[in-house]
Protein backbone atom coordinates (compact mmCIF):
# COMPACT_ATOMS: atom_id res chain seq x y z
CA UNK A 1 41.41 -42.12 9.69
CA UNK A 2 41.23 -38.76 8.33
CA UNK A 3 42.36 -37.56 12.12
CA UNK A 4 44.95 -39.72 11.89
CA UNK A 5 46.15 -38.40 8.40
CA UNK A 6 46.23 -34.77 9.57
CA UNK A 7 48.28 -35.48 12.90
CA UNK A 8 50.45 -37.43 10.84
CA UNK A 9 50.74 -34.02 8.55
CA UNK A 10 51.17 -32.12 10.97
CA UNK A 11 54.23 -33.70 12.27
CA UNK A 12 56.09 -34.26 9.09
CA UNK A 13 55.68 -30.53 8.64
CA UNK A 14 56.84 -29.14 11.56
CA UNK A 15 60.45 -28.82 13.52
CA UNK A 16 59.72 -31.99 16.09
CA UNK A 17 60.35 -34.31 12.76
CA UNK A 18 63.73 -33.03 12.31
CA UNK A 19 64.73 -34.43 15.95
CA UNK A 20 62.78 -38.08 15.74
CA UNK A 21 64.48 -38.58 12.68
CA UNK A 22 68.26 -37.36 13.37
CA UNK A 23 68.31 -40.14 16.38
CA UNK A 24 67.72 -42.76 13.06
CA UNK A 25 70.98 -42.72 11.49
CA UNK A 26 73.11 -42.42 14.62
CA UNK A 27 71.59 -46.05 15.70
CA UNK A 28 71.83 -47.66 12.50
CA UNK A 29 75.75 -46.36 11.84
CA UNK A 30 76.85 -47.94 14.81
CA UNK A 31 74.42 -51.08 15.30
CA UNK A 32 75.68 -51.57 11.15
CA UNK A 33 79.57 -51.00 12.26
CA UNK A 34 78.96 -53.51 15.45
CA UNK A 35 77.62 -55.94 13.20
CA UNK A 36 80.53 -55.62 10.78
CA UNK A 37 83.02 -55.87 13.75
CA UNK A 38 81.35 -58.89 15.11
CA UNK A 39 81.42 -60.59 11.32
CA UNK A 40 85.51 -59.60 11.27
CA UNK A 41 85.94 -61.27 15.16
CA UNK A 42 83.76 -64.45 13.64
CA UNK A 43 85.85 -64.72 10.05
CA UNK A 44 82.59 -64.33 8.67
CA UNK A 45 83.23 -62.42 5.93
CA UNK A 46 80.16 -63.48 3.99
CA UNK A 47 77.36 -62.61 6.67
CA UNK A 48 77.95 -58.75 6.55
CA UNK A 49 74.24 -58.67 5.11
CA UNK A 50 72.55 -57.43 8.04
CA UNK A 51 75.33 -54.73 8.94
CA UNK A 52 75.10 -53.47 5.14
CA UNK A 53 71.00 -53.44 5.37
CA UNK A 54 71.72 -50.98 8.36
CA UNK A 55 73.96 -48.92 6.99
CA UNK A 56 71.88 -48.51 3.76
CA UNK A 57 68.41 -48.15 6.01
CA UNK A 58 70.59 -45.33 7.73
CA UNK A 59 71.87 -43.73 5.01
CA UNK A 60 68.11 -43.12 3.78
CA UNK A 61 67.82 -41.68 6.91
CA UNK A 62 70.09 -39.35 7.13
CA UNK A 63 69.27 -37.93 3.79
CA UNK A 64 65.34 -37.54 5.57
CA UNK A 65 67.27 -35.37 8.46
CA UNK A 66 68.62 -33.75 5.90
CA UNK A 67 65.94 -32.36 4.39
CA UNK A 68 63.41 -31.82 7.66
CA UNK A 69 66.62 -30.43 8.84
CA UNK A 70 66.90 -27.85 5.77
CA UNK A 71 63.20 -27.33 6.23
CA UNK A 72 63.13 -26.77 10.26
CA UNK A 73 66.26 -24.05 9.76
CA UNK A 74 63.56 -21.76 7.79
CA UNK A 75 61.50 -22.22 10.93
CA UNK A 76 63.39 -21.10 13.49
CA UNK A 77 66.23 -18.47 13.54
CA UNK A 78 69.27 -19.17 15.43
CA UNK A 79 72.96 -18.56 15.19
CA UNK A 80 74.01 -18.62 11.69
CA UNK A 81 77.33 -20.17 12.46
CA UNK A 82 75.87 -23.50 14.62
CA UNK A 83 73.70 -23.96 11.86
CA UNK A 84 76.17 -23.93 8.61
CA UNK A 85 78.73 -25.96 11.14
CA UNK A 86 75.69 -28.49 11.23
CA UNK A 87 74.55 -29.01 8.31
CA UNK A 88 78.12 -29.20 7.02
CA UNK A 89 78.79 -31.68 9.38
CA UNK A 90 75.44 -33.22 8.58
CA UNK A 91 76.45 -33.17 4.76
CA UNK A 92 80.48 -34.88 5.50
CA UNK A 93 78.43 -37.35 7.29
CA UNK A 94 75.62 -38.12 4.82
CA UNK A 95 78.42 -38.20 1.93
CA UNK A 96 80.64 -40.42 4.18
CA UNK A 97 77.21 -42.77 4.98
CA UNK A 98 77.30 -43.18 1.38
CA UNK A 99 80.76 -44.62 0.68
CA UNK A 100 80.72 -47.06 3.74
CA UNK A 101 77.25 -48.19 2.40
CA UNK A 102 78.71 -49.04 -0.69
CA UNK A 103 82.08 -50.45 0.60
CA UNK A 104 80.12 -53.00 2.86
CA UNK A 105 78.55 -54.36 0.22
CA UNK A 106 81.64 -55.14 -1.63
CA UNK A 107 84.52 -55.00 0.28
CA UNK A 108 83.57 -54.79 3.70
CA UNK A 109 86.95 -55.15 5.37
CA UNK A 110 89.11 -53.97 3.37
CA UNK A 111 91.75 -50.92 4.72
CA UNK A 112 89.74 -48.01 2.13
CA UNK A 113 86.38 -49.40 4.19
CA UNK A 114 87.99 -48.89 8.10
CA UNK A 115 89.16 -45.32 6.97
CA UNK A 116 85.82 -44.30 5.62
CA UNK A 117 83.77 -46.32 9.02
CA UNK A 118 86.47 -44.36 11.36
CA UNK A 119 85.99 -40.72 9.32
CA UNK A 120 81.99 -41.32 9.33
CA UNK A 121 82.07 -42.36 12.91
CA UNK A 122 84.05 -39.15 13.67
CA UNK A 123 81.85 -36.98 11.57
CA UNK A 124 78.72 -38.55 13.01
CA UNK A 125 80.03 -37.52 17.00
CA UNK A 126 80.65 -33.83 15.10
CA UNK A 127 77.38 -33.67 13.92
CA UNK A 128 75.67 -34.68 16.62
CA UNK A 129 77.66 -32.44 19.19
CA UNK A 130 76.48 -29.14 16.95
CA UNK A 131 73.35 -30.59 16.68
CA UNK A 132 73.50 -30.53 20.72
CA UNK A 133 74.70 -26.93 20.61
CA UNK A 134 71.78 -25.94 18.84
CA UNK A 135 69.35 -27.51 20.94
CA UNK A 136 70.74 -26.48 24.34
CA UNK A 137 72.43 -23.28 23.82
């Protein structure tokens, strides 16, 4: 157990966390927005539960990549400008997580709620292509 503890340390702490956890939010945002779309196609508009529980499991998520994100940039030095363009991005997209969490929960269809899915869908491909830059260039 106490093996088991340390390993489990020892990944938190270092820059391979950042990378399992980032993968986290991009699954839940669009498994949550399928789930909403399939609710709209159904007239459904009460069983938007499960798409909400996403959303909110991957906005807690993305505030964890956040921070091991925050925390693997003192790590490592790279480009100054791929990393503020990420975690901007990162930020837009963790704010914008926020507001379509709370506008599936109460008014999960409504024209305010498609803008906000449609902006944090566009922020999330953003964040994930500097992300990409990072890793690979």
């Amino acid at each position: 157990l106490k093996g088991l503890l340390r390993s489990a340390c020892l990944v938190i702490s270092s820059v391979a966390f950042h990378p399992f956890i980032s993968s986290l939010p991009i699954a839940l945002l669009f498994s949550g927005l399928l789930f909403l779309l399939l609710a709209h196609k159904r007239r459904e508009s009460n069983n938007t539960g499960v798409a909400s529980f996403n959303l909110s499991m991957g906005f807690i998520a993305a505030l964890m990549a956040d921070f091991s994100g925050m925390i693997s940039v003192d790590i490592h030095s790279w480009n100054t400008v791929t990393i503020l363009s990420h975690q901007g991005y990162s930020f837009l997209v963790t704010v914008l997580f926020g507001f379509a969490v709370g506008w599936s929960y109460t008014q999960p269809f409504s024209k305010t709620a498609l803008f906000i899915y449609i902006m944090c869908t566009l922020g999330m491909f953003a964040c994930v292509y500097s992300g990409y830059q990072l890793v690979f260039s």
